[in-house]
Every structure is written in structure tokens, then in C-alpha cells.
Protein backbone atom coordinates (compact mmCIF):
# COMPACT_ATOMS: atom_id res chain seq x y z
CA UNK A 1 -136.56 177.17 152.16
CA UNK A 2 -133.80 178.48 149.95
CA UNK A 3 -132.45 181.70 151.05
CA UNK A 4 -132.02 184.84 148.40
CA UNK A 5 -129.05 186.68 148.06
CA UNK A 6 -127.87 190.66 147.00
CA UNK A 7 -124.91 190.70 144.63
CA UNK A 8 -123.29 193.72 143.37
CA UNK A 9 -121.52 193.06 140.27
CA UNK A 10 -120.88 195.53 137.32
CA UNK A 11 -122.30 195.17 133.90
CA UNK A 12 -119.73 192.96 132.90
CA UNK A 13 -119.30 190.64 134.91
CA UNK A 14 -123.61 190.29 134.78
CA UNK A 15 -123.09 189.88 130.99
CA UNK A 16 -120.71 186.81 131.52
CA UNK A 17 -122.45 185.17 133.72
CA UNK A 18 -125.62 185.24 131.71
CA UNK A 19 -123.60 184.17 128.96
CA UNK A 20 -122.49 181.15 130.85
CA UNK A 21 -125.83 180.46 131.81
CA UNK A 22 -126.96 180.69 128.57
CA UNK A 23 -124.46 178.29 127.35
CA UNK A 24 -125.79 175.89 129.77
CA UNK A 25 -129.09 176.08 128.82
CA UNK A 26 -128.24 175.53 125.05
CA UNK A 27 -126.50 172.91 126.22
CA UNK A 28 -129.21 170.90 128.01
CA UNK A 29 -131.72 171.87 125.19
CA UNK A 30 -129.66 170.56 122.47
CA UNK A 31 -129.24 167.33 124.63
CA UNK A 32 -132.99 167.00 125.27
CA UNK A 33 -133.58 167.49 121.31
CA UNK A 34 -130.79 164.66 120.41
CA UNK A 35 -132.59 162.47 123.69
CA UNK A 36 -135.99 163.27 121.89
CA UNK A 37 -135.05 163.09 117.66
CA UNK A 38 -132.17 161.85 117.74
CA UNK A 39 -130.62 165.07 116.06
CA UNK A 40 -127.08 165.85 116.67
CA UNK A 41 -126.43 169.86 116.12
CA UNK A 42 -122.64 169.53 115.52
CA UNK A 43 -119.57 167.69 115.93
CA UNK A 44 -118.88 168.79 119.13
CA UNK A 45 -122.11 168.02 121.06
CA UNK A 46 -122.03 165.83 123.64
CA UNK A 47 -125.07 165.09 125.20
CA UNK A 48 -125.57 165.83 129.24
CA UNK A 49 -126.14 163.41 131.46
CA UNK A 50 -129.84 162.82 132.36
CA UNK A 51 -132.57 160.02 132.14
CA UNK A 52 -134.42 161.05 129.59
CA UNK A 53 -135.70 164.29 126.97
CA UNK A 54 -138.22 165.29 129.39
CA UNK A 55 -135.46 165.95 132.10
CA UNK A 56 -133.46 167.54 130.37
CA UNK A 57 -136.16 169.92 128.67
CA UNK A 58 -136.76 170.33 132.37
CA UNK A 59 -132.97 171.64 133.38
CA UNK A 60 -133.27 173.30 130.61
CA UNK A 61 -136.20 175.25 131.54
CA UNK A 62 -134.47 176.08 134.96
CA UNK A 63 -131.58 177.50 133.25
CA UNK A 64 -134.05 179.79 131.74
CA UNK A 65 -135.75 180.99 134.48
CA UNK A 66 -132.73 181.86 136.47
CA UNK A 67 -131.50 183.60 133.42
CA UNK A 68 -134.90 185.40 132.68
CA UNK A 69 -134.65 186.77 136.78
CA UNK A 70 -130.84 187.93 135.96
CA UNK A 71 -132.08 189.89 132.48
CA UNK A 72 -134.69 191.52 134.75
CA UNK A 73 -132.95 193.19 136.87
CA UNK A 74 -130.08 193.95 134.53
CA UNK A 75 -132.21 196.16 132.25
């Protein structure tokens, strides 16, 4: 069972690290279109590291929900 933890951090520092994890999550959803269509966004993409489209919607997904718990609280 994971364990949940308190974190007191100001504003700030709650808006970068939802901006990280939003990054991320782009990230892994851009890779999971490309695994899926083919479709590269830019010229700087690189695709993550994963098996397949489904995975990485999947990590994706994740990202989101961690971010979506963050935005809660932070309103």
C-alpha cells in the first residue's frame, strides 16, 4: 500500500511542478499519438520509450490524474 504524504509548498513552487508534470504528460501523449498515426508534432519530438500507443496513452493518463489531484487542492 503506497503511503500519502503532506507537503507545504507556496504557490509557486505548486505552479512549477504542475508545469513539469504537465510537460510530461504532453510528452507521453504526443508519443502515444506518433506510436498510434504515425504523426510527428515537431522537430523536436522524440518519442518515449514504451511498447506500444496503448501504454503510453496509459502513462499518459497517470500523469493526468496526479496532476488533476495537485489542481484540486491548489484552487
Amino acid at each position: 500500500m503506497s503511503k500519502t504524504i503532506s507537503l507545504r509548498l507556496d504557490r509557486n513552487e505548486v505552479g512549477q511542478i504542475l508545469e513539469g508534470l504537465q510537460s510530461r504528460e504532453e510528452s507521453w501523449r504526443s508519443s502515444a499519438k506518433f506510436l498510434r498515426d504515425g504523426f510527428f508534432p515537431d522537430d523536436t519530438f522524440v518519442c518515449e520509450e514504451c511498447s506500444n500507443f496503448e501504454e503510453a496513452e496509459g502513462i499518459a493518463n497517470y500523469y493526468r490524474r496526479i496532476i488533476a489531484k495537485i489542481e484540486r487542492q491548489f484552487n
